[in-house]
C-alpha atoms as a PDB file:
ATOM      1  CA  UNK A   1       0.000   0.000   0.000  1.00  0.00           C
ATOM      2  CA  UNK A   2       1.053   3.813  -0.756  1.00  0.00           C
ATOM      3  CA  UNK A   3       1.895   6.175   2.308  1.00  0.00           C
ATOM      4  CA  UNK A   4      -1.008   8.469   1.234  1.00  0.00           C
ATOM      5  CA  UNK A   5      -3.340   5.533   1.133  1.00  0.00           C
ATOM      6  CA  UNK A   6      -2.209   4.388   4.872  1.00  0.00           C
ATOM      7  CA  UNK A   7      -2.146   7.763   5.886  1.00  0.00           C
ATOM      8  CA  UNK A   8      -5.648   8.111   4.942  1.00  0.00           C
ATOM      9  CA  UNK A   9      -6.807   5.059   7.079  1.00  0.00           C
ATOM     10  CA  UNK A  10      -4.664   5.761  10.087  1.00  0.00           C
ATOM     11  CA  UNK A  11      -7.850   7.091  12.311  1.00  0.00           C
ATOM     12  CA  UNK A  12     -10.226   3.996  10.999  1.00  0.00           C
ATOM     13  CA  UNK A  13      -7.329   1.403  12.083  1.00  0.00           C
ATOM     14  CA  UNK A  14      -6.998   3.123  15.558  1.00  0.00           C
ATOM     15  CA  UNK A  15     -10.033   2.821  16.378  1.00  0.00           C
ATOM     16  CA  UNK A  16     -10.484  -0.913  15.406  1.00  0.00           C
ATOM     17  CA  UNK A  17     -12.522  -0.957  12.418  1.00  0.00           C
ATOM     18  CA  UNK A  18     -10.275  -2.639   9.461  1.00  0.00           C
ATOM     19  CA  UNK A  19     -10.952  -5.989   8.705  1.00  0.00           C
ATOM     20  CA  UNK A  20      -8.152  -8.213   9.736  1.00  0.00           C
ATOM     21  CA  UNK A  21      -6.258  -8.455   6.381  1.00  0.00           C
ATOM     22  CA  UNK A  22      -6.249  -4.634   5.796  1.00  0.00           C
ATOM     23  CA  UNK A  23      -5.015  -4.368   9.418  1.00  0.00           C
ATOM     24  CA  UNK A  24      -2.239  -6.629   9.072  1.00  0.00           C
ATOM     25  CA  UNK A  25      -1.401  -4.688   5.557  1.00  0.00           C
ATOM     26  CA  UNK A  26      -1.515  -1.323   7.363  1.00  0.00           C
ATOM     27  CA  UNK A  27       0.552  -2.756  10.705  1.00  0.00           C
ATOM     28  CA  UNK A  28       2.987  -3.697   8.188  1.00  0.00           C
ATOM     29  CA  UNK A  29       3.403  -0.875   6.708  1.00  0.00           C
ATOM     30  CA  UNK A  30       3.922   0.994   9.690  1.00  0.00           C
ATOM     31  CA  UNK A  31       6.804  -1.780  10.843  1.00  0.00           C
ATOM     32  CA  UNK A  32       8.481  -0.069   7.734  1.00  0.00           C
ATOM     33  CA  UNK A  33       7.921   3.294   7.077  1.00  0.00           C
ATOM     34  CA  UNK A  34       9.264   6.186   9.302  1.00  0.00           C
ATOM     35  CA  UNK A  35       6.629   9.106   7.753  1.00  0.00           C
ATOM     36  CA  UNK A  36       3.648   6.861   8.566  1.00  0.00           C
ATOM     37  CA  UNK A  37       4.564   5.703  11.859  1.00  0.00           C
ATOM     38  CA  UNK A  38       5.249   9.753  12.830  1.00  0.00           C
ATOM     39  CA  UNK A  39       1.761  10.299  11.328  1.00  0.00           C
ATOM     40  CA  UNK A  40       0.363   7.400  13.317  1.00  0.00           C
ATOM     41  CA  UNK A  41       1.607   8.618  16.753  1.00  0.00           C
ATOM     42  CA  UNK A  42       0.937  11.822  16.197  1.00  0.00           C
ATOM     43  CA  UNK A  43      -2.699  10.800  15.844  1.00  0.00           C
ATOM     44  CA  UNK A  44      -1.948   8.832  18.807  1.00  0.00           C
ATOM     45  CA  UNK A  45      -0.922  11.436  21.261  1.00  0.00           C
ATOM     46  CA  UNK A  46      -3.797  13.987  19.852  1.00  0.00           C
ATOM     47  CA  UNK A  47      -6.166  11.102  21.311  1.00  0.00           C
ATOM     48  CA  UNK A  48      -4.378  10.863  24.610  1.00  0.00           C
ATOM     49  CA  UNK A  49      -4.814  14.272  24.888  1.00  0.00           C
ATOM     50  CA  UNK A  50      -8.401  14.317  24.291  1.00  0.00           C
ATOM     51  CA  UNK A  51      -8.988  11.687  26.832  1.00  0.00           C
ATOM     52  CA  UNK A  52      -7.286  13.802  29.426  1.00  0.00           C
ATOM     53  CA  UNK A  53     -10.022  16.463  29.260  1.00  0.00           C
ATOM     54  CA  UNK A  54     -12.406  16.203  31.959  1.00  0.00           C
ATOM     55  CA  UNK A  55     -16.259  15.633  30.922  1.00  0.00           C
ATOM     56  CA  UNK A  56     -18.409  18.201  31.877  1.00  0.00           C
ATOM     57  CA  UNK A  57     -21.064  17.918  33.918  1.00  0.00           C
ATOM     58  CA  UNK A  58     -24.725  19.524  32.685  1.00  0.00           C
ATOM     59  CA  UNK A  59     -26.251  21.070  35.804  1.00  0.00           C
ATOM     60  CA  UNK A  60     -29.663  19.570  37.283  1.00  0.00           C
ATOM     61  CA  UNK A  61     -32.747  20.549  34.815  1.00  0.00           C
ATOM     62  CA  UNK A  62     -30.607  21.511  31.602  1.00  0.00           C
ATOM     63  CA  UNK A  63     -31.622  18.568  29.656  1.00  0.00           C
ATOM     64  CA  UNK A  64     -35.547  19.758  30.489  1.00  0.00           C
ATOM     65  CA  UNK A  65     -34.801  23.571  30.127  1.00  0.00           C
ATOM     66  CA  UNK A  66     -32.917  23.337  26.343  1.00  0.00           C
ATOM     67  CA  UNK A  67     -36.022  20.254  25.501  1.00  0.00           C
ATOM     68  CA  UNK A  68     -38.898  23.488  26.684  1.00  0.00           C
ATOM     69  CA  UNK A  69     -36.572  25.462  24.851  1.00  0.00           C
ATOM     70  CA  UNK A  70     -36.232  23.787  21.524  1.00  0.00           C
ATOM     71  CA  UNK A  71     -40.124  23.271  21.631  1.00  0.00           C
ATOM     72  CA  UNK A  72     -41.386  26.635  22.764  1.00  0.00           C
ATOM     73  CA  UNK A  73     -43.489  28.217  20.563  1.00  0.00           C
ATOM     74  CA  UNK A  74     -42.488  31.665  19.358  1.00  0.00           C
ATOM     75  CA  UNK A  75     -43.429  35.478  20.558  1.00  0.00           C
ATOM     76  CA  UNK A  76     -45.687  36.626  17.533  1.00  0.00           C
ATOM     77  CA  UNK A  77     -43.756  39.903  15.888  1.00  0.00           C
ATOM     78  CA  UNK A  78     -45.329  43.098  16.744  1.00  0.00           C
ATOM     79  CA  UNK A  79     -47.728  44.583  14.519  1.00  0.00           C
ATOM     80  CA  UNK A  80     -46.565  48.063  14.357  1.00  0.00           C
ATOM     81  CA  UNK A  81     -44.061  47.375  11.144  1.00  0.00           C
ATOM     82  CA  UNK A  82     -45.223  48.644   8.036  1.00  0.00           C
ATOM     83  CA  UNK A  83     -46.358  46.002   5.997  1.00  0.00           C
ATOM     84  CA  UNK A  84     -45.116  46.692   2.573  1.00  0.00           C
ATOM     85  CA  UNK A  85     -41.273  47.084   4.128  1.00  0.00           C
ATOM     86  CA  UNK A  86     -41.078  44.651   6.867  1.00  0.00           C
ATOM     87  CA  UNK A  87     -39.232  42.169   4.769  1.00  0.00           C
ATOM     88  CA  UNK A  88     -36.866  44.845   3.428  1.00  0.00           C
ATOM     89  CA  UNK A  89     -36.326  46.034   7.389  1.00  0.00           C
ATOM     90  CA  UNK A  90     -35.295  42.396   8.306  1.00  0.00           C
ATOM     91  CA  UNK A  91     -33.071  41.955   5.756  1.00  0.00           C
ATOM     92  CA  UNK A  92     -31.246  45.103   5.399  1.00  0.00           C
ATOM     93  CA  UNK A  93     -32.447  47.256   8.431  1.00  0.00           C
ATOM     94  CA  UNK A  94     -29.700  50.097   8.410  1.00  0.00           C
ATOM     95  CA  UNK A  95     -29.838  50.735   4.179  1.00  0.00           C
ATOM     96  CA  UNK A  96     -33.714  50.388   4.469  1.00  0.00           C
ATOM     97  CA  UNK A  97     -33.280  53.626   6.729  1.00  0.00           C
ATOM     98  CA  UNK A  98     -30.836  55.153   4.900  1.00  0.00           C
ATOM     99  CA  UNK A  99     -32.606  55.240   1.486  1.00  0.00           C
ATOM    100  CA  UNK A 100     -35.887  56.023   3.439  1.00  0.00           C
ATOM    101  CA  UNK A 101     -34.621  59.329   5.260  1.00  0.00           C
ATOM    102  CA  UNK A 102     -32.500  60.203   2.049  1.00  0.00           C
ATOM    103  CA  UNK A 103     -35.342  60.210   0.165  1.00  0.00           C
ATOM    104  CA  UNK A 104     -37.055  62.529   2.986  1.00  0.00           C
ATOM    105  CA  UNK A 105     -33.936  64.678   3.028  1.00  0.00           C
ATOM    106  CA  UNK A 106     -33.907  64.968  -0.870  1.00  0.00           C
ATOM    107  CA  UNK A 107     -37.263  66.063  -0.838  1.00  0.00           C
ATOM    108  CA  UNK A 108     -38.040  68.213   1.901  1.00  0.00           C
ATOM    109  CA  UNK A 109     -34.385  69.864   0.760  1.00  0.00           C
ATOM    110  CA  UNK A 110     -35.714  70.993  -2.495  1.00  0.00           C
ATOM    111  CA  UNK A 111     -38.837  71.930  -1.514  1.00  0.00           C
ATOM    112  CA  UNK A 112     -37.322  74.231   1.336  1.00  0.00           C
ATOM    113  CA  UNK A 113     -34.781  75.343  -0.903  1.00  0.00           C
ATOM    114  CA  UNK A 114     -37.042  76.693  -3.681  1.00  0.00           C
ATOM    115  CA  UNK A 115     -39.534  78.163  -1.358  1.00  0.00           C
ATOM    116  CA  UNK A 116     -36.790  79.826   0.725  1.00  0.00           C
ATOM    117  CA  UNK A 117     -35.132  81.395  -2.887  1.00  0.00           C
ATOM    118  CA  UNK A 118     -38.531  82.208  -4.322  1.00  0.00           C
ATOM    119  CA  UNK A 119     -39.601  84.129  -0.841  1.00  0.00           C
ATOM    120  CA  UNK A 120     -36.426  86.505  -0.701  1.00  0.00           C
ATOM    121  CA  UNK A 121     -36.785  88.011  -4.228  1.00  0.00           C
ATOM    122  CA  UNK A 122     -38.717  91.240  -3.863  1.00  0.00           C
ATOM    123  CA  UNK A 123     -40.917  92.038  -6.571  1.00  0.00           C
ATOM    124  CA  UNK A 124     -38.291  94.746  -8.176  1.00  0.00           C
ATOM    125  CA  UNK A 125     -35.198  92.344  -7.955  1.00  0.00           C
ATOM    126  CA  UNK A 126     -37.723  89.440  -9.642  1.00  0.00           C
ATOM    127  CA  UNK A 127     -38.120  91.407 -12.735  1.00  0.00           C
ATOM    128  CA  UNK A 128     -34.113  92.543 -12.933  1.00  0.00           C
ATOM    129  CA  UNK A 129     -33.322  88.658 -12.441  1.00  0.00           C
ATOM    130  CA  UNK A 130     -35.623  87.702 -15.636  1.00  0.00           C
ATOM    131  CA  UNK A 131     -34.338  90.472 -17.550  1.00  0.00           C
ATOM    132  CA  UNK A 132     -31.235  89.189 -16.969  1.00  0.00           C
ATOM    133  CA  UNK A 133     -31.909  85.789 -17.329  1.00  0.00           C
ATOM    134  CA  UNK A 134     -33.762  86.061 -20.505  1.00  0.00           C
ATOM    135  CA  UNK A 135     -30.931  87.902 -22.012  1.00  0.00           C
ATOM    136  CA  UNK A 136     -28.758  84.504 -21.175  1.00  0.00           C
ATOM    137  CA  UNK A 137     -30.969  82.017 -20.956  1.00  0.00           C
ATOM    138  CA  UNK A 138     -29.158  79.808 -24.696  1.00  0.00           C
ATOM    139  CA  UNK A 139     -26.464  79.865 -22.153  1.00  0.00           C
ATOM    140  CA  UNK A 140     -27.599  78.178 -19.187  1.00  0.00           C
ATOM    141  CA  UNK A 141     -26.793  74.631 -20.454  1.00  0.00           C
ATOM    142  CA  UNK A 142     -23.086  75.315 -20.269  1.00  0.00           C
ATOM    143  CA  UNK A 143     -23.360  76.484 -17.156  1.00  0.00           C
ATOM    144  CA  UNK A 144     -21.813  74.324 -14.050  1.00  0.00           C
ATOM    145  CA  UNK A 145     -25.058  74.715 -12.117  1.00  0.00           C
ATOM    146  CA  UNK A 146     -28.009  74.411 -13.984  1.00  0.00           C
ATOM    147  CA  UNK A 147     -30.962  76.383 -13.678  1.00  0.00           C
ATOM    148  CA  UNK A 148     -33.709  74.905 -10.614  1.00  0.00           C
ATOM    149  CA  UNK A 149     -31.200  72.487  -8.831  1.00  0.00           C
ATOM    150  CA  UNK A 150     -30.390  73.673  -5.388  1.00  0.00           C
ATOM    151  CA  UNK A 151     -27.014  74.878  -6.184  1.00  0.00           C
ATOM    152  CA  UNK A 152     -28.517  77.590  -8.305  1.00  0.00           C
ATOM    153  CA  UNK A 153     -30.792  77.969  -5.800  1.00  0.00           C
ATOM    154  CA  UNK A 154     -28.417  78.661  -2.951  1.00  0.00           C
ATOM    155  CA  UNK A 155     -26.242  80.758  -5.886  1.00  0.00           C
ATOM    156  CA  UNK A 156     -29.322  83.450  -6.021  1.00  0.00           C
ATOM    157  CA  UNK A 157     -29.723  83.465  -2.537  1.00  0.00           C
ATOM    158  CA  UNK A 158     -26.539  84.564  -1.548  1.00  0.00           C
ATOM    159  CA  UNK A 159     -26.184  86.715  -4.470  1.00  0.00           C
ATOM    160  CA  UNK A 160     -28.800  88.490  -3.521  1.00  0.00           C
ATOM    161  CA  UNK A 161     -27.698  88.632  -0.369  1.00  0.00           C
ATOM    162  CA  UNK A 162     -24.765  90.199  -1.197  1.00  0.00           C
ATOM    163  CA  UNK A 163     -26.689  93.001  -3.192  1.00  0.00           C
ATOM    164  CA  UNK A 164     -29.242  93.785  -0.306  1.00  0.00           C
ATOM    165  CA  UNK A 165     -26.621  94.155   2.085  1.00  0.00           C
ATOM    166  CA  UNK A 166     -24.888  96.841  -0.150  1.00  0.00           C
END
């Protein structure tokens, strides 16, 4: 027999469970070949080992208590979870939230932002803004913040600003 082949019976022959021709085959083996009889007492000596640990002792009632355990029926879930996301919650409950109060940012955001611009423009500086902007408005697709996103939003606010503290 190969080493790899003995090697790979080593644990079934230590315990006892080779028929006798195998286990005179592998016993021979062993007689003969330094790697496998290292291998073999290694296995040994891991089993000596083992048996050396003490057995621990379950206290009184733990067989019963894991048994109620094991067969206790579940808490039902409370029924406060919106129904449409509860799966999504389980699965991925801190990017459920994230998306969810982005969303709410995103929105509220813009609709604060345009209200805020929209309610600082005074009726004379509304009509020099669309004079201005209708003179330039072919240009406002090369411009690095369009027209109605927040950042032109916040641009005309402070720009204004700037004039009505002058």
């Amino acid at each position: 027999m190969r080493c790899h082949r003995i090697q790979k019976r080593l644990a079934v022959y230590q315990d006892g469970e080779v028929s006798g021709k195998e286990r005179e085959r592998i016993s021979t083996h062993l007689e003969g070949c330094p790697a496998c009889r290292s291998a073999y007492a290694e296995l040994e000596q891991a089993w000596q080992s083992l048996e050396k640990i003490p057995e621990i002792q379950a206290s009184a009632g733990f067989e019963r208590r894991l048994s109620e355990r094991i067969n206790a029926v579940p808490e039902p879930r409370s029924r406060w979870r919106f129904l449409w996301g509860s799966w999504v919650y389980r699965a991925y409950p801190a990017p459920a939230m994230a998306a969810v109060l982005l969303l709410v940012g995103t929105v509220l955001g813009g609709y604060l932002g345009n209200a805020l611009v929209s309610g600082f423009l005074s009726a004379p500086a509304q009509e020099q803004a669309s004079r201005t902007g209708a003179d330039i408005v072919s240009f406002s697709v090369f411009s690095a913040v369009p027209p109605g996103t927040l950042g032109n939003g916040y641009l005309r606010m402070a720009h204004f600003t700037e004039e009505y503290r002058k």
